[in-house]
C-alpha atoms as a PDB file:
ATOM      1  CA  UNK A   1    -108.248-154.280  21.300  1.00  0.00           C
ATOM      2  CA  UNK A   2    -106.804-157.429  21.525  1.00  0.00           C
ATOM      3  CA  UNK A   3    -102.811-158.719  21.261  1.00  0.00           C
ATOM      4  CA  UNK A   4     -99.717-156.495  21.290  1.00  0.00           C
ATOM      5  CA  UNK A   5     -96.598-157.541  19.676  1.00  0.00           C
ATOM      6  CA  UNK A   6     -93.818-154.986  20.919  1.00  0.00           C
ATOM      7  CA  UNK A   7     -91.024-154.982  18.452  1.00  0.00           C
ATOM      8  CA  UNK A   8     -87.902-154.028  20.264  1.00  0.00           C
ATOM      9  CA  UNK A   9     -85.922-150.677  19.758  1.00  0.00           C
ATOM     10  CA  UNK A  10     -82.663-151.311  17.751  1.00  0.00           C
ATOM     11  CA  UNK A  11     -80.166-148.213  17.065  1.00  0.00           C
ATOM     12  CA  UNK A  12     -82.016-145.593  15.897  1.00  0.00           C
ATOM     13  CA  UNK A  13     -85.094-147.764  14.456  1.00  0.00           C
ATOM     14  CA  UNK A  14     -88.536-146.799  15.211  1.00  0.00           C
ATOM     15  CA  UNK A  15     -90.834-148.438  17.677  1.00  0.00           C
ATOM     16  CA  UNK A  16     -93.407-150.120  15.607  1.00  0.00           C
ATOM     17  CA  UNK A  17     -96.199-152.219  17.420  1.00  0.00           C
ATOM     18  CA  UNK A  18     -98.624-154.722  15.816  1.00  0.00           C
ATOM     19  CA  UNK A  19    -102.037-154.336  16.083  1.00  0.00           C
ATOM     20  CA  UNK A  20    -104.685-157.114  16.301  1.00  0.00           C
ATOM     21  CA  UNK A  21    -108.058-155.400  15.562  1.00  0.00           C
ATOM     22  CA  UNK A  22    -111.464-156.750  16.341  1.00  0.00           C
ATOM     23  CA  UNK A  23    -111.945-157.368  12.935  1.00  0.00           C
ATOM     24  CA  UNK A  24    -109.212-160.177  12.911  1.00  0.00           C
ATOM     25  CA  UNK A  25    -107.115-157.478  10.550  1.00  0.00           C
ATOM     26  CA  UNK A  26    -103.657-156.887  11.860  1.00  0.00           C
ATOM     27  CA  UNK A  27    -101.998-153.594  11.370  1.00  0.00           C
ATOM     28  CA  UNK A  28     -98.756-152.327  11.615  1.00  0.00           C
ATOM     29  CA  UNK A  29     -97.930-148.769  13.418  1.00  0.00           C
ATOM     30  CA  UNK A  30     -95.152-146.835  14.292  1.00  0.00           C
ATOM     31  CA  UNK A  31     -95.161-145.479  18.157  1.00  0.00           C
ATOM     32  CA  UNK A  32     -95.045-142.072  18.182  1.00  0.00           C
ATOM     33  CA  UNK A  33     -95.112-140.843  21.521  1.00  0.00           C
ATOM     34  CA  UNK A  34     -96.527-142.430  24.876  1.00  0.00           C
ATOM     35  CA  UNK A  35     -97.634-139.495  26.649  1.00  0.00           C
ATOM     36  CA  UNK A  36     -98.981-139.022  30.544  1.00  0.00           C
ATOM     37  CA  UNK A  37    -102.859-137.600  30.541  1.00  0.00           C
ATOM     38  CA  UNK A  38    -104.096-137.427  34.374  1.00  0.00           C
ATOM     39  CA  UNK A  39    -102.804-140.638  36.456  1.00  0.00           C
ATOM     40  CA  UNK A  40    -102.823-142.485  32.892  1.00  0.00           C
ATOM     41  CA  UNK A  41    -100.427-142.798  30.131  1.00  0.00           C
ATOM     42  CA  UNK A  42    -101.644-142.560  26.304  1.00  0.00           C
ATOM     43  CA  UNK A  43     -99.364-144.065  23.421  1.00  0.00           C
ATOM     44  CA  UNK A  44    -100.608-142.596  19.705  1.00  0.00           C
ATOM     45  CA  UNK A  45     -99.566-144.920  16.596  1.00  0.00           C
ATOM     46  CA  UNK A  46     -99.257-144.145  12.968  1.00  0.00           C
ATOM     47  CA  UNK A  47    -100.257-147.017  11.069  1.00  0.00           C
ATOM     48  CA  UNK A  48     -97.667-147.663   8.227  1.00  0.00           C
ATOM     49  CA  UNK A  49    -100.100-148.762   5.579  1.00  0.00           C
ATOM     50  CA  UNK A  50    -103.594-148.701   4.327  1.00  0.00           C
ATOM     51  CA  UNK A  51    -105.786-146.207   3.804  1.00  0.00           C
ATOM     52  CA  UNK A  52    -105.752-144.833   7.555  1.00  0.00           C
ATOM     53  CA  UNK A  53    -101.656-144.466   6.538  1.00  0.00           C
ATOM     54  CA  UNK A  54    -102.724-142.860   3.669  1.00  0.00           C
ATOM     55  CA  UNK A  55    -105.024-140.047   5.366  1.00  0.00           C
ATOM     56  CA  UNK A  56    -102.574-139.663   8.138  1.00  0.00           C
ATOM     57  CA  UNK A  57    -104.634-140.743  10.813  1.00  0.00           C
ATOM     58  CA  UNK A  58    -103.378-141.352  14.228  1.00  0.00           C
ATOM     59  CA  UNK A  59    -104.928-144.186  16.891  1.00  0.00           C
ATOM     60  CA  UNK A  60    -104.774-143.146  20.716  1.00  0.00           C
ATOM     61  CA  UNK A  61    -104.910-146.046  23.483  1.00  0.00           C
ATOM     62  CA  UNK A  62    -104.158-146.151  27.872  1.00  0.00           C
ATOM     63  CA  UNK A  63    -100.860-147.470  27.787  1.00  0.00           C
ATOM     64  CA  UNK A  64     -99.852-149.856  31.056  1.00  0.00           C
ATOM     65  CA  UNK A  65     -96.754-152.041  31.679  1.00  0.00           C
ATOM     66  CA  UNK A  66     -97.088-155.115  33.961  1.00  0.00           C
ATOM     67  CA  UNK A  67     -94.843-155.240  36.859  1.00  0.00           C
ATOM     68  CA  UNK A  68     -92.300-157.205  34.589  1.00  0.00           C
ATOM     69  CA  UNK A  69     -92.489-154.383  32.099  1.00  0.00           C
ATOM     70  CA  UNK A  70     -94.597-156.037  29.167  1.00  0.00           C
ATOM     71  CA  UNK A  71     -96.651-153.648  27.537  1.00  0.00           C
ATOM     72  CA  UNK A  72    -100.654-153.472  26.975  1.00  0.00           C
ATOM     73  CA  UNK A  73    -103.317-151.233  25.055  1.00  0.00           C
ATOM     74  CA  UNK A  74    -106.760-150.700  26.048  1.00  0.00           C
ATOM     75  CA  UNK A  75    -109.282-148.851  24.027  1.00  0.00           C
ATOM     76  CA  UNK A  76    -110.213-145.457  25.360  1.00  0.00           C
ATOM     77  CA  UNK A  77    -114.513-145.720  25.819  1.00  0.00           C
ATOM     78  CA  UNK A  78    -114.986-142.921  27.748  1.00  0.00           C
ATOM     79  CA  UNK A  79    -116.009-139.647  25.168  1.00  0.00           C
ATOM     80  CA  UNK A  80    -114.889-137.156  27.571  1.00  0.00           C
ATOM     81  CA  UNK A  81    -111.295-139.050  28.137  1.00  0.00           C
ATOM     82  CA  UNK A  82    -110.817-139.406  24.574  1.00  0.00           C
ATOM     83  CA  UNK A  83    -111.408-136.062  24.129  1.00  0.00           C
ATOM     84  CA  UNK A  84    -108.634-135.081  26.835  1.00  0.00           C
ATOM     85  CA  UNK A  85    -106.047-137.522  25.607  1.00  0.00           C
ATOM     86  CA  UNK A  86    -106.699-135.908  22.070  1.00  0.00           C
ATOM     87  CA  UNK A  87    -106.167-132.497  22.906  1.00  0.00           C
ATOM     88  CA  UNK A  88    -103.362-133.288  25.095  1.00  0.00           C
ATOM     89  CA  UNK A  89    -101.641-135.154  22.216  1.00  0.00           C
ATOM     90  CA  UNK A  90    -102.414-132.155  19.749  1.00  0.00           C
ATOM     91  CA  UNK A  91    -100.704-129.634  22.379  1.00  0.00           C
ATOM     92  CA  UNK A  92     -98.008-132.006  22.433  1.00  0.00           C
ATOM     93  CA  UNK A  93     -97.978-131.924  18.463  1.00  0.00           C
ATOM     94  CA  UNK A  94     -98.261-127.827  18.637  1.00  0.00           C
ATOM     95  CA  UNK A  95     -94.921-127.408  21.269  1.00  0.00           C
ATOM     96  CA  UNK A  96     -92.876-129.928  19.059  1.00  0.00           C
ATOM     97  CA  UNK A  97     -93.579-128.394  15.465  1.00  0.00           C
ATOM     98  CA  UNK A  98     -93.113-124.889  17.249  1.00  0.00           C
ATOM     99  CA  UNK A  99     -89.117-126.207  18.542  1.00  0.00           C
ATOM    100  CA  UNK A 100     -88.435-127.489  15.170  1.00  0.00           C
ATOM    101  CA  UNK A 101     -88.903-124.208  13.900  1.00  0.00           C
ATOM    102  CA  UNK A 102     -87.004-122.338  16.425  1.00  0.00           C
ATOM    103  CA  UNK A 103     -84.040-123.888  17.450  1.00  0.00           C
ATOM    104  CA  UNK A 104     -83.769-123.964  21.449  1.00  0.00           C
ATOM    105  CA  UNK A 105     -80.509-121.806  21.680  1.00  0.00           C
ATOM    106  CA  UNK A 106     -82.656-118.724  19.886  1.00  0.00           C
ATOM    107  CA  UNK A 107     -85.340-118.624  22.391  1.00  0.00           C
ATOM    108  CA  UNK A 108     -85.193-115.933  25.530  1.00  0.00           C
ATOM    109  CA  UNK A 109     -86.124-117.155  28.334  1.00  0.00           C
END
């Protein structure tokens, strides 16, 4: 993974990042979530067009901030992290859809 263009937050617009892929291929993504895993934090993009926009398919990085808050992406290499940060972004998927279909002020507690 190489640059990061953060785009800033305006209103209600979505976060969108550029990505610069190996490939020399830039592609555009909107942040979904950064998300702690462990001592690390994860961000997961959507990409906004091509084919991986198409099929729906979301890319997971280690999200860091400098100490003067610019952001950074790293590629996950590790199978067994991956594999963490994925489930840990599908539980996250699983409690969201499940308190969009029940409004907080209906459940006991």
């Amino acid at each position: 993974m190489s640059d990061l263009e953060n785009q800033e937050l305006e209103n209600d617009e979505e976060a969108t990042v550029t990505l610069e892929l190996d490939d020399g291929t830039s592609v555009e993504c909107a942040v979904l979530t950064i998300f702690p895993v462990g001592k690390n934090d994860y961000i997961a993009l959507l990409p906004l067009e091509g084919e991986a926009a198409e099929e729906g398919e979301v890319y997971l990085y280690k999200y860091m901030e400098s100490e003067d808050g610019e952001p950074s992406l790293d590629n996950i290499l590790d199978d067994d992290e991956y594999e963490a940060v994925a489930d840990a972004f599908d539980e996250l998927l699983d409690s969201q859809e499940y308190d969009e279909l029940i409004p907080e002020d209906e459940i006991d507690d």
